[in-house]
Protein backbone atom coordinates (compact mmCIF):
# COMPACT_ATOMS: atom_id res chain seq x y z
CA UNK A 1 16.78 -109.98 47.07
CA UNK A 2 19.55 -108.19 45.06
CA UNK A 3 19.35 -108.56 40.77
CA UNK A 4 20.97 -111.52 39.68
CA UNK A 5 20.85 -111.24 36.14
CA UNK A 6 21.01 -114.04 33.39
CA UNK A 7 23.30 -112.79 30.67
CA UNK A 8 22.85 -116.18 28.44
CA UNK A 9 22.91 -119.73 28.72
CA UNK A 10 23.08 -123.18 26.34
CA UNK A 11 21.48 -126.67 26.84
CA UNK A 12 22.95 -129.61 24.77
CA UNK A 13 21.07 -131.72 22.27
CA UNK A 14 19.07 -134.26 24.91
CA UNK A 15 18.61 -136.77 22.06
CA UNK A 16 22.46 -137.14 22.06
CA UNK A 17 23.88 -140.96 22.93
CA UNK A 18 27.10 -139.83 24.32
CA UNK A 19 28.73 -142.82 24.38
CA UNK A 20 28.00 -144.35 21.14
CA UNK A 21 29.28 -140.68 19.78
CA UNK A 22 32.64 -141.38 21.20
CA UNK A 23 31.75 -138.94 24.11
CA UNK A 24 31.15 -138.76 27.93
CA UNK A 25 30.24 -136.73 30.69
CA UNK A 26 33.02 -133.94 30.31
CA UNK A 27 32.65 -133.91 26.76
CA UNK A 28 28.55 -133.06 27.22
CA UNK A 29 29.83 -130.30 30.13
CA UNK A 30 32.35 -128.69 27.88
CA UNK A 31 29.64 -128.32 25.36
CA UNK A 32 27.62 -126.71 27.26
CA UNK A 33 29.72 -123.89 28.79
CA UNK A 34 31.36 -123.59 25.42
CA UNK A 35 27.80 -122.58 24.13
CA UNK A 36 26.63 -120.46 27.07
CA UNK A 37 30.16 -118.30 26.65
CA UNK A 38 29.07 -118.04 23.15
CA UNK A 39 25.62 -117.20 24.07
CA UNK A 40 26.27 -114.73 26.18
CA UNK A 41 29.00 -113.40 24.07
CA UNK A 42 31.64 -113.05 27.04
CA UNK A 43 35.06 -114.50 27.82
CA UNK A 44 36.42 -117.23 29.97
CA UNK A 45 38.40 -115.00 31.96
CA UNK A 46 35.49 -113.04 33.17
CA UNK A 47 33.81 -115.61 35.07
CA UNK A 48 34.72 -115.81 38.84
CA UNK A 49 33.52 -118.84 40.02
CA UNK A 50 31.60 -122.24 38.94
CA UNK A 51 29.52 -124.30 39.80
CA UNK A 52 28.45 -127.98 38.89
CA UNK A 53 24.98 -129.92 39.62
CA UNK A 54 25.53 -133.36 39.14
CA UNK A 55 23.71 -136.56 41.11
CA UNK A 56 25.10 -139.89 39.90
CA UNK A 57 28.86 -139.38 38.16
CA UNK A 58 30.34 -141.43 40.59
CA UNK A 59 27.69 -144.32 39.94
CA UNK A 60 27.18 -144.11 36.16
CA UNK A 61 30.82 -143.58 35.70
CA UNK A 62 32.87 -143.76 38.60
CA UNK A 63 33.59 -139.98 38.59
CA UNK A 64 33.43 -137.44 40.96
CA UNK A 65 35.20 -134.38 42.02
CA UNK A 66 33.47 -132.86 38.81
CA UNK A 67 34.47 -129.09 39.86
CA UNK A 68 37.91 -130.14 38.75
CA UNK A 69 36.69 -130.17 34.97
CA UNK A 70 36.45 -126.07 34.47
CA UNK A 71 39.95 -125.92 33.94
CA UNK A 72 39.78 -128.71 31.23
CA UNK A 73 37.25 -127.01 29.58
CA UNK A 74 39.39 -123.35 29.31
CA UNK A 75 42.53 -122.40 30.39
CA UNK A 76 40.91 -119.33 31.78
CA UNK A 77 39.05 -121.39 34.36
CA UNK A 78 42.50 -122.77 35.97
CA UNK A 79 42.35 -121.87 39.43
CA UNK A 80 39.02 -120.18 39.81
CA UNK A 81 37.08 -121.08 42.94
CA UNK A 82 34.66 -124.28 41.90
CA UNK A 83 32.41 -126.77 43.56
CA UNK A 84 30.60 -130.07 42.46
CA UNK A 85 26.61 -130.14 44.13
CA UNK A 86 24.49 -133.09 44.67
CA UNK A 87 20.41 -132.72 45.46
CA UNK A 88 19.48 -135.36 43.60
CA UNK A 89 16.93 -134.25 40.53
CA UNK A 90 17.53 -130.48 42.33
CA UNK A 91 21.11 -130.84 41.96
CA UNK A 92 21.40 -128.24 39.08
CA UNK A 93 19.05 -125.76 41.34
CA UNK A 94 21.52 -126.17 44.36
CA UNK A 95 23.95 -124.91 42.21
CA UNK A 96 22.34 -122.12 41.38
CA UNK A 97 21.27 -121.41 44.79
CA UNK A 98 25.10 -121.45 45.70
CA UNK A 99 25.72 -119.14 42.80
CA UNK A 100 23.25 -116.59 43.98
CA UNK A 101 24.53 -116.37 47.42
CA UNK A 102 27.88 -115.67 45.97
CA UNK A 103 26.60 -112.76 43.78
CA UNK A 104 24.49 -111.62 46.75
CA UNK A 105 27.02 -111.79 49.00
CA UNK A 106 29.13 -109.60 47.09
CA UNK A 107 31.79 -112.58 46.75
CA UNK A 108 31.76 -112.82 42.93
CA UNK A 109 29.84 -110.26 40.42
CA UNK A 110 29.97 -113.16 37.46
CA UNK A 111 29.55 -116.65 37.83
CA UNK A 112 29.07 -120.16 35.74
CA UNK A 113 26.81 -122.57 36.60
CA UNK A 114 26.68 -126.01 34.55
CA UNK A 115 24.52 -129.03 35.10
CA UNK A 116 25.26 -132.66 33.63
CA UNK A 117 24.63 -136.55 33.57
CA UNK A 118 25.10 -139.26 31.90
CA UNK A 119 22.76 -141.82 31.82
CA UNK A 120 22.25 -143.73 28.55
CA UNK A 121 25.78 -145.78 29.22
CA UNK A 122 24.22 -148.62 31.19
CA UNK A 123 20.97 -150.86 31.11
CA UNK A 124 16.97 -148.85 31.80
CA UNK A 125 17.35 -151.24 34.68
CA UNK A 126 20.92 -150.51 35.72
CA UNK A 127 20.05 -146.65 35.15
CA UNK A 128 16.71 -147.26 37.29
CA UNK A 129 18.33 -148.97 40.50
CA UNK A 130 21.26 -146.28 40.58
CA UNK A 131 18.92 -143.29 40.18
CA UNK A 132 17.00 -144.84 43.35
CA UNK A 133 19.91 -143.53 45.57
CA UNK A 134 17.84 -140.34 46.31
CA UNK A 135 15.38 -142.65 48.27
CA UNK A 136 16.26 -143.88 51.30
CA UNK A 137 18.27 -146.87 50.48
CA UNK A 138 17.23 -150.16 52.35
CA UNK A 139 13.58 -148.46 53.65
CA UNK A 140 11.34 -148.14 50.36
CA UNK A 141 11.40 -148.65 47.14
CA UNK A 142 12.97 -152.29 47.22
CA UNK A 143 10.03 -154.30 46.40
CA UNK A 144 9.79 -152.63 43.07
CA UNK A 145 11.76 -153.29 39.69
CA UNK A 146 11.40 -149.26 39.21
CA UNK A 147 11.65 -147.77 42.07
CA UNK A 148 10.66 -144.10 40.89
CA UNK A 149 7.68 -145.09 38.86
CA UNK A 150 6.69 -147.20 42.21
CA UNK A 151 7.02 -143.93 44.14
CA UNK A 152 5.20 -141.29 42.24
CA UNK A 153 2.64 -144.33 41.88
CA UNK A 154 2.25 -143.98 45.50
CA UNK A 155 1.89 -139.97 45.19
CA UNK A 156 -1.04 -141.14 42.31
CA UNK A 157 -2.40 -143.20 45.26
CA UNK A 158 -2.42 -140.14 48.17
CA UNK A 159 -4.75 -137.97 45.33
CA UNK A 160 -6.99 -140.71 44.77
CA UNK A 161 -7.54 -141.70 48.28
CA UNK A 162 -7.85 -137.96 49.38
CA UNK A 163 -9.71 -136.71 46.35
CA UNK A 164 -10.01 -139.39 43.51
CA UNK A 165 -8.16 -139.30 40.41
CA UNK A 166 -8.66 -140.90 36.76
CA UNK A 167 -5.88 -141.55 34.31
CA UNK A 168 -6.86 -139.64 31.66
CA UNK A 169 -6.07 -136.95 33.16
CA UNK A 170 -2.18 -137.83 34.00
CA UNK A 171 -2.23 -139.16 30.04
CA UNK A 172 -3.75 -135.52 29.14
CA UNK A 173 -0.48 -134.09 30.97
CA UNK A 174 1.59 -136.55 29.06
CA UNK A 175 0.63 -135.97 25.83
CA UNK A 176 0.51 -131.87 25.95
CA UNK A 177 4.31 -132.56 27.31
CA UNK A 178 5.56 -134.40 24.07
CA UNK A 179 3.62 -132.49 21.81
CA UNK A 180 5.49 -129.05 23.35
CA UNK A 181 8.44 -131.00 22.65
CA UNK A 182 8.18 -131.69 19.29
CA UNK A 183 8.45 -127.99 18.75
CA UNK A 184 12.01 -127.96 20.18
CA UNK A 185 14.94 -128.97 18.51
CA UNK A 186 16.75 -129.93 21.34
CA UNK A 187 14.10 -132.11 22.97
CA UNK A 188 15.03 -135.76 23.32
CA UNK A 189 11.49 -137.15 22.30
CA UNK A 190 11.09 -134.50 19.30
CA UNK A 191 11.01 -136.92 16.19
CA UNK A 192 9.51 -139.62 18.31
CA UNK A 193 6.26 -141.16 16.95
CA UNK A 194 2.91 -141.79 18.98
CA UNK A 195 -0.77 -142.85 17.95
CA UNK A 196 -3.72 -142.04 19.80
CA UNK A 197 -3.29 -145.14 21.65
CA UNK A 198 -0.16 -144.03 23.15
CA UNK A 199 -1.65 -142.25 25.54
CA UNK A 200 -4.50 -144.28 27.00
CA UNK A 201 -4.54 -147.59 29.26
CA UNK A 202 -4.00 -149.78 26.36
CA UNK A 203 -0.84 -152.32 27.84
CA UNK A 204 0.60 -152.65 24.16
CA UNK A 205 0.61 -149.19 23.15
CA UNK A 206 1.55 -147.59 26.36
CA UNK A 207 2.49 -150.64 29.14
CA UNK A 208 1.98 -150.53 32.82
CA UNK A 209 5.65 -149.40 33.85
CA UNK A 210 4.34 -149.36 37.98
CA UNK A 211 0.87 -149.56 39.03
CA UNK A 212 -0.73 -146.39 37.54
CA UNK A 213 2.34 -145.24 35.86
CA UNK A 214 2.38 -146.05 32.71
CA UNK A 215 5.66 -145.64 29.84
CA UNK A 216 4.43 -142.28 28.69
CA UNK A 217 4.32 -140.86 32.12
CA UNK A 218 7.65 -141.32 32.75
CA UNK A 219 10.53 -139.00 32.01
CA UNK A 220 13.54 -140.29 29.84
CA UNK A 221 16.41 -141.07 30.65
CA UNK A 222 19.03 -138.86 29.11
CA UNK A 223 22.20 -137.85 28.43
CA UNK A 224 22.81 -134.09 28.80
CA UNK A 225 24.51 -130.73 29.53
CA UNK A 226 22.81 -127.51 30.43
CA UNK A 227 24.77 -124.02 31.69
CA UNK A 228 24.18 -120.57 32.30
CA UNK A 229 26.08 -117.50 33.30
CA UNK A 230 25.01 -115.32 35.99
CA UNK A 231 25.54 -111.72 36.82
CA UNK A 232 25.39 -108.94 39.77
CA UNK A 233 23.71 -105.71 38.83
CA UNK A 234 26.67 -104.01 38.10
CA UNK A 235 28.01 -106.30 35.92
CA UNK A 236 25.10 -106.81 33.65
CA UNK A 237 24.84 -102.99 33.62
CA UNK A 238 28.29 -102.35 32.08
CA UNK A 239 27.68 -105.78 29.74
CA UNK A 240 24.77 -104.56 28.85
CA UNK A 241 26.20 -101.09 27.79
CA UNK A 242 28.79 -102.77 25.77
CA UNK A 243 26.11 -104.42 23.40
CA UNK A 244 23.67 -101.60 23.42
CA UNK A 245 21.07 -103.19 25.54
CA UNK A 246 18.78 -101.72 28.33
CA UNK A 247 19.32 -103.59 31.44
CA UNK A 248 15.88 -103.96 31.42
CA UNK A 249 16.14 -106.08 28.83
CA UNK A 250 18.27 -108.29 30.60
CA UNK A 251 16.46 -111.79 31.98
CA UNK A 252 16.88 -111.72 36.36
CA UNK A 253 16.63 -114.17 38.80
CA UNK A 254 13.64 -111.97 40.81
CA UNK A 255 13.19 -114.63 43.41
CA UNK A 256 13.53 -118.09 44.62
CA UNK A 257 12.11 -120.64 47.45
CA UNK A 258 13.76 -123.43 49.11
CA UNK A 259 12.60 -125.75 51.07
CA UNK A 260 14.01 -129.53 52.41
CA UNK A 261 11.82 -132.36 53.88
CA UNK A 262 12.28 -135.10 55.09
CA UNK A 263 13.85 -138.09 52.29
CA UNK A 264 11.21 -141.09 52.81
CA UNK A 265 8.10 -140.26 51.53
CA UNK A 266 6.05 -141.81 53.87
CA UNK A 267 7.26 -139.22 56.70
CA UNK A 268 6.35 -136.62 54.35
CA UNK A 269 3.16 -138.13 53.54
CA UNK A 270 2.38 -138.33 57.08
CA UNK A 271 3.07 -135.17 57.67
CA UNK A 272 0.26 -133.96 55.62
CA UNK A 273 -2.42 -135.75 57.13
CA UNK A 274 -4.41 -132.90 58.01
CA UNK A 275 -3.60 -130.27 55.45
CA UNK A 276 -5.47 -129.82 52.15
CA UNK A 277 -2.07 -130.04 49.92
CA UNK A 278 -0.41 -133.56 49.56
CA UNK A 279 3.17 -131.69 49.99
CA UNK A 280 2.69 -128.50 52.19
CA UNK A 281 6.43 -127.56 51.75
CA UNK A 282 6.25 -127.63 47.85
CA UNK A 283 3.46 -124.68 48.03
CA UNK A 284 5.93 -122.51 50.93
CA UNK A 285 9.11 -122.91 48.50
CA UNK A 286 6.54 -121.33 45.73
CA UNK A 287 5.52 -118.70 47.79
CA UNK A 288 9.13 -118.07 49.07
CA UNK A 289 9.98 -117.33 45.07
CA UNK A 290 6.87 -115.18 44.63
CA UNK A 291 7.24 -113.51 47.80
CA UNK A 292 10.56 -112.08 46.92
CA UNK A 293 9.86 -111.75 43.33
CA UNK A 294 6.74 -109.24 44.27
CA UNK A 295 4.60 -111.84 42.38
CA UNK A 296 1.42 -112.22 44.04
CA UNK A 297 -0.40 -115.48 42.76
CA UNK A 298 0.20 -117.73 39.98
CA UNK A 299 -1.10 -115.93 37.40
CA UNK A 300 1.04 -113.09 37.67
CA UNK A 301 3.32 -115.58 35.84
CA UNK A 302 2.99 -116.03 31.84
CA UNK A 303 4.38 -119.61 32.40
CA UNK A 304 5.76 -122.22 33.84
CA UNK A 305 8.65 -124.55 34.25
CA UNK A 306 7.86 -127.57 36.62
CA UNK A 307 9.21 -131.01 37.35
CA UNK A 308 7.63 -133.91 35.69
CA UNK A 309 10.22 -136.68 36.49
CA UNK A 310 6.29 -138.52 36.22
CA UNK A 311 2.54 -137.18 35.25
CA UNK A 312 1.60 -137.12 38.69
CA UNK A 313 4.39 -135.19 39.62
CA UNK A 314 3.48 -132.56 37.52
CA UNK A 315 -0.26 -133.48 38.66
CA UNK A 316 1.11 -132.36 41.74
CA UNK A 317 2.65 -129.62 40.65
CA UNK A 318 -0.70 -127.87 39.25
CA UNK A 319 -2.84 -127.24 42.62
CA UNK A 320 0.82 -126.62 44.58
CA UNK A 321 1.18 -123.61 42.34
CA UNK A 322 -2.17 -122.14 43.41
CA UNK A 323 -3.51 -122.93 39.75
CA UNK A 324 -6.29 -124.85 41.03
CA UNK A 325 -7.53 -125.73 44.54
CA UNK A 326 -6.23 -128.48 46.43
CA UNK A 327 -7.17 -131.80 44.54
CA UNK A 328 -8.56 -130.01 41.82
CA UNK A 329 -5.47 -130.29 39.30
CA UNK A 330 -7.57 -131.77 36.82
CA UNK A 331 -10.29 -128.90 36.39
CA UNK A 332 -7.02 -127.20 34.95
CA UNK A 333 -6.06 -130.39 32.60
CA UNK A 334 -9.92 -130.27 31.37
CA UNK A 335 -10.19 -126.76 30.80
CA UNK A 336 -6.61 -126.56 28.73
CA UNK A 337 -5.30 -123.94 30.99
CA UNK A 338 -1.51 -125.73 31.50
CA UNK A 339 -1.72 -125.72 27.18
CA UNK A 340 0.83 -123.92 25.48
CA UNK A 341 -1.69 -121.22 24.06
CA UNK A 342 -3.58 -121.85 27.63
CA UNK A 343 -4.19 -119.49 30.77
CA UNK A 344 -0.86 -120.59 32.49
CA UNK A 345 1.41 -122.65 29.97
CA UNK A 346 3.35 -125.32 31.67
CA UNK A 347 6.06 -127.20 30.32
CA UNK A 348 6.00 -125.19 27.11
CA UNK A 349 9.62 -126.81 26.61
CA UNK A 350 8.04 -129.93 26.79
CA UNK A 351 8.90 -130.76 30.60
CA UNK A 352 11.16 -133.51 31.62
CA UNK A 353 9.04 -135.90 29.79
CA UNK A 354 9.26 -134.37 26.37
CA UNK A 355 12.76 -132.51 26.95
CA UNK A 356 14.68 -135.19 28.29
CA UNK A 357 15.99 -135.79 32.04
CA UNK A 358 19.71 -135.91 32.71
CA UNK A 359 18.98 -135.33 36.43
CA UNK A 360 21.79 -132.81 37.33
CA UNK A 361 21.03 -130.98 34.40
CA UNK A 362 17.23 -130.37 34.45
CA UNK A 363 17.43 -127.26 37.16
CA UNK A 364 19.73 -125.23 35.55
CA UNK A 365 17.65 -126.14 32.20
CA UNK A 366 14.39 -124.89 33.21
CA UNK A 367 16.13 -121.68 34.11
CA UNK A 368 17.20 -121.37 30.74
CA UNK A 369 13.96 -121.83 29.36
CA UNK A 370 12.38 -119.42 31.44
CA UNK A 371 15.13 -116.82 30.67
CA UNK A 372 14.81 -117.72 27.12
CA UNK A 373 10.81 -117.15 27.42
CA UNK A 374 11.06 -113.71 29.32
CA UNK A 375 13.31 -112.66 26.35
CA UNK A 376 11.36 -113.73 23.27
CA UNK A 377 14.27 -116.52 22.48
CA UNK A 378 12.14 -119.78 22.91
CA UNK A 379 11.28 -120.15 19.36
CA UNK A 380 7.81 -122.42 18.09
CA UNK A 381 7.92 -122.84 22.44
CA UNK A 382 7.25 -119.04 22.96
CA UNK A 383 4.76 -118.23 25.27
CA UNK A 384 3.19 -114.74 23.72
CA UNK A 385 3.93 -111.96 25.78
CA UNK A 386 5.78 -113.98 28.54
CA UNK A 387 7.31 -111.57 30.95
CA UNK A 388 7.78 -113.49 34.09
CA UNK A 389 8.09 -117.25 34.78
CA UNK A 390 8.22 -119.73 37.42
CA UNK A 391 10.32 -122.98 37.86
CA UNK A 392 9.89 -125.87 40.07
CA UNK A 393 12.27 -128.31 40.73
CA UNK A 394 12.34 -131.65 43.10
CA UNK A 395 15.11 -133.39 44.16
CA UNK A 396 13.84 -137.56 45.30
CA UNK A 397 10.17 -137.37 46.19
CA UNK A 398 10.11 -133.77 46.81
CA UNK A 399 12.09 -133.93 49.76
CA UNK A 400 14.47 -131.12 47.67
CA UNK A 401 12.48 -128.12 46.59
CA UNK A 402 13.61 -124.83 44.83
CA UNK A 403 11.56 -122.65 42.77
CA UNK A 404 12.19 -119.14 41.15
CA UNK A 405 10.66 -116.44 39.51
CA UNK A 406 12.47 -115.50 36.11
CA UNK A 407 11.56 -111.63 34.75
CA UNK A 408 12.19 -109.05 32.51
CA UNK A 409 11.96 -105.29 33.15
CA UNK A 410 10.16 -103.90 35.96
């Protein structure tokens, strides 16, 4: 693929309650592209296009037709091309993906991407039963009171019956998550308080949410912003001369993987039977990112940025990315490879669990961490030495998949 460079990029405090601060889902956007601009020390007026991930405006809030905010934001952005995108928890990715394409394509040689949601406005309930549009409304998920936590409960299930599976080892993955993001300032769970009882199967300290899934293997629910300006080669070159820094400096997009499946998880399920990975399509959008990015296993990576939306997601995650052999996620949990000081950190940030969730958001997030890591930015979550990392991002239950590679220099 061509360069597409990161030239800087902002994510909003996820402990923010927008609403009780007087704010709302524009206000949490224009933050965030205020702060990338700043971060990447350029103008409104040199942007050529944006882009917005966002899943669930017109449900938390009645709003849609979210591309129509840029020009609110800046005068600048009056009349430049923009489009809303929707991939449920990938929705931020999409828009990337779209951003890309437009760079690659020659179309546009600088371009803003922004992901947002709010969330925290309505009921845990309420917010529960509207996120459960990226199932397939009226087929699953109805007999539960949370329909996510039923469905990654039913991912649990597939790795126990195909290769067993204890809970200490999704708790492990929950509490290296919220420890990594107590060293973030921006992390919604950072000042949050735990005991070692937290994360075990004791029902007081950390209650059944559904079936295995218990409270601390769930994500949050959150309100938040992320953005990030992108750049084509030639672009980033003469930005980069203006500041006095080597393009090779410069964070890139080296590659990315897509991949869609089919939305009710029991097709997708099914259509595993026979292979040794629970979702086969997950591990080909990984190797699409690597592929292009020259990268030829796992641990040509310094770290990682998955989806956690719940532990066994991230479970999952683990033998998808060719860490461990199929089923084996946990010799990885046991061994404290996924740690941040570990053989391959994951969720240094502290993942969607520790971070925070605002679904259109988290894509374009975990791009900004990984840019951030590559470039020695990521503060008490710097990975030592980190070079190149990999994201992994799932809209519903997996049936949106897009990963990419993040580098620096050659």
């Amino acid at each position: 693929m061509k360069p597409v460079y990161i030239l800087g990029g902002s994510q909003t405090d996820f402990a923010r309650h927008a609403v009780r601060e007087g704010d709302g889902l524009f206000e949490l956007m224009r933050d965030a592209v205020q702060s990338a601009f700043a971060d990447a020390k350029i103008e409104a007026h040199q942007v050529d296009a944006c882009h917005v991930g966002n899943f669930t405006g017109e449900l938390f809030i009645g709003q849609g037709q979210l591309g129509g905010m840029f020009a609110a934001i800046d005068p600048a952005l009056y009349g430049k091309p923009a489009g809303r995108h929707e991939a449920a928890c990938a929705s931020g990715s999409i828009a990337l993906l779209a951003a890309t394409a437009e760079i690659e394509a020659g179309r546009y040689d600088c371009v803003l991407v922004t992901g947002v949601e709010l969330e925290r406005n309505v009921s845990g309930k309420e917010a529960a039963q509207y996120l459960g549009a990226a199932m397939w409304v009226g087929a699953e998920g109805q007999e539960a009171t949370y329909p996510w936590p039923s469905m990654f409960d039913r991912v649990a299930a597939e790795y126990e019956r195909r290769y067993g599976l204890k809970y200490e080892h999704l708790a492990a993955i929950a509490e290296i998550n919220i420890a990594n993001a107590q060293r973030n300032p921006l992390a919604q769970t950072r000042d949050w308080k735990f005991t070692p009882d937290s994360f075990t199967q004791d029902d007081a300290a950390n209650p059944v949410i559904e079936g295995i899934v218990r409270r601390q293997d769930c994500a949050q629910v959150t309100d938040g912003a992320s953005a990030i300006i992108l750049a084509s080669e030639s672009f980033a070159k003469d930005w980069a001369e203006t500041r006095g820094v080597s393009l090779d400096q410069v964070p890139r997009i080296a590659g990315w993987g897509h991949r869609t499946a089919h939305l009710r998880l029991d097709e997708k399920l099914k259509k595993s039977l026979n292979h040794p990975l629970v979702f086969p399509h997950v591990s080909e959008a990984i190797q699409d990112a690597f592929s292009r990015a020259g990268v030829r296993n796992v641990f040509d990576l310094q770290g990682i940025e998955t989806h956690d939306c719940f532990t066994p997601t991230e479970y999952m995650a683990i033998d998808h990315f060719g860490i461990t052999p199929p089923g084996e996620s946990w010799r990885a949990i046991e061994a404290g490879d996924i740690r941040l000081e570990g053989r391959i950190p994951v969720n240094p940030s502290g993942g969607l669990i520790g971070v925070g969730h605002p679904v259109g958001a988290t894509g374009v997030r975990m791009l900004h961490d990984a840019a951030r890591q590559v470039t020695g930015r990521a503060g008490d979550c710097q990975v030592a030495g980190a070079k190149r990392f990999g994201t992994l991002n799932l809209g519903g239950s997996a049936t949106t998949v897009v990963s990419f590679v993040v580098a620096r220099g050659d």
